[in-house]
Protein backbone atom coordinates (compact mmCIF):
# COMPACT_ATOMS: atom_id res chain seq x y z
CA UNK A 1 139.51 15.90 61.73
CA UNK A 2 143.23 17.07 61.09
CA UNK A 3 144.88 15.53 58.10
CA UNK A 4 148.21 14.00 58.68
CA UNK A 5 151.10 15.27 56.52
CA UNK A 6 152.12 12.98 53.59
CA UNK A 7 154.55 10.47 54.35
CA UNK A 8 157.79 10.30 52.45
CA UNK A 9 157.89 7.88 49.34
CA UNK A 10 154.93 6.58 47.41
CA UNK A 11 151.05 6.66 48.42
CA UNK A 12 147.66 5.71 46.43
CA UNK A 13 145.38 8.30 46.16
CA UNK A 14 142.62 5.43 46.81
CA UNK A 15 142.65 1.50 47.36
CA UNK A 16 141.30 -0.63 44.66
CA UNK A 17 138.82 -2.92 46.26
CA UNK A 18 140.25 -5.78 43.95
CA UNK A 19 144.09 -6.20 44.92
CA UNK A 20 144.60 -9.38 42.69
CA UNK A 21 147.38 -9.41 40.03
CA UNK A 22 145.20 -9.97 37.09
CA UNK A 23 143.22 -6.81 38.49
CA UNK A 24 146.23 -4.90 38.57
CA UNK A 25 147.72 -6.23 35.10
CA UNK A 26 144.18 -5.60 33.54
CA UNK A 27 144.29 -1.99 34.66
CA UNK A 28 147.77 -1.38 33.12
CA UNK A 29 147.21 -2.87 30.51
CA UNK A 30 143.85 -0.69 29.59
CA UNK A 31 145.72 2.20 30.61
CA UNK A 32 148.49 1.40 27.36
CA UNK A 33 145.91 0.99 25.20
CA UNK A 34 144.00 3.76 25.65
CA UNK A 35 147.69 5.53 25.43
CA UNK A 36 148.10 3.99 21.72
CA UNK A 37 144.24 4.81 20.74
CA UNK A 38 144.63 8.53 21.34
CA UNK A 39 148.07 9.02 20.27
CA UNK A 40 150.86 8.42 17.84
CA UNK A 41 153.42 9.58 20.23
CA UNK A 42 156.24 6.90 20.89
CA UNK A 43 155.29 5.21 24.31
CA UNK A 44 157.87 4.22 27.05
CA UNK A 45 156.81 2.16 30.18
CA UNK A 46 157.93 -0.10 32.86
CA UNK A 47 155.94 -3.01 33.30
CA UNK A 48 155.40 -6.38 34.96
CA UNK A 49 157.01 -9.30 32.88
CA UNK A 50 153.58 -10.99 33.49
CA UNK A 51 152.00 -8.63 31.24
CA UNK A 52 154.74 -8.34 28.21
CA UNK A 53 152.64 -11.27 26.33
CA UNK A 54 149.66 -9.05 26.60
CA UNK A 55 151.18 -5.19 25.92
CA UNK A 56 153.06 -7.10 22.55
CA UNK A 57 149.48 -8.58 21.50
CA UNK A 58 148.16 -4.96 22.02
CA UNK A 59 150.40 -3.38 20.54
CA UNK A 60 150.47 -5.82 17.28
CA UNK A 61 146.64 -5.60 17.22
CA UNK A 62 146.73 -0.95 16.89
CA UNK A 63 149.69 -1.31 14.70
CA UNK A 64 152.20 -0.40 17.17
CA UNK A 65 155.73 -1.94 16.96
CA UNK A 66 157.33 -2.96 20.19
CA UNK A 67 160.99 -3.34 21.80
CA UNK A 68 161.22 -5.56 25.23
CA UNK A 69 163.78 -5.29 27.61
CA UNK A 70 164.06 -7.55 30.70
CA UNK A 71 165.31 -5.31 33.73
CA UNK A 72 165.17 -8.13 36.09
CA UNK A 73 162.73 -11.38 37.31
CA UNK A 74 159.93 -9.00 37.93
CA UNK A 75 160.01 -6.18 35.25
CA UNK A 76 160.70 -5.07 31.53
CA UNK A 77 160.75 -2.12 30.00
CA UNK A 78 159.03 -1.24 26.67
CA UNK A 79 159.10 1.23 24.27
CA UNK A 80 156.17 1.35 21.60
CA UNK A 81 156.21 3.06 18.19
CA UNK A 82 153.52 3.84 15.73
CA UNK A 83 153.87 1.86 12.59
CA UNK A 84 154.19 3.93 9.52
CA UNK A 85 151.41 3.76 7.27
């Protein structure tokens, strides 16, 4: 069978057999965290506003301090920083 060339824009490598929100947030969400276990690197994302509540409690919880920006109705960006000791 002859692949198809990739079309322009976006594509998942693979579908998620769960497509619910609270799927999706959880993923992110573990994705950040495993970002602030393994590194003290400052950390810069874009995510859902649904999830802010939960990437502040995170980050309060590894010592991590956090600055929120609302973009819009659906997104914020964040930026993370290590806490000094």
């Amino acid at each position: 069978m002859a692949s198809e060339p990739p079309k322009e824009g976006w594509e998942l490598t693979f579908a998620f057999p769960d497509q619910s929100p609270s799927y999706a947030h959880g993923f992110v969400c573990g994705k950040l965290w495993q970002r602030m276990k393994e590194s003290n690197a400052p950390i810069q994302d874009t995510v859902e506003n649904d999830i802010v509540e939960h990437v502040v409690a995170m980050a309060m919880a590894l010592g991590w301090t956090e600055s929120v920006e609302r973009l819009n109705d659906d997104w914020s960006h964040v930026i993370l920083e290590k806490r000094l000791a």
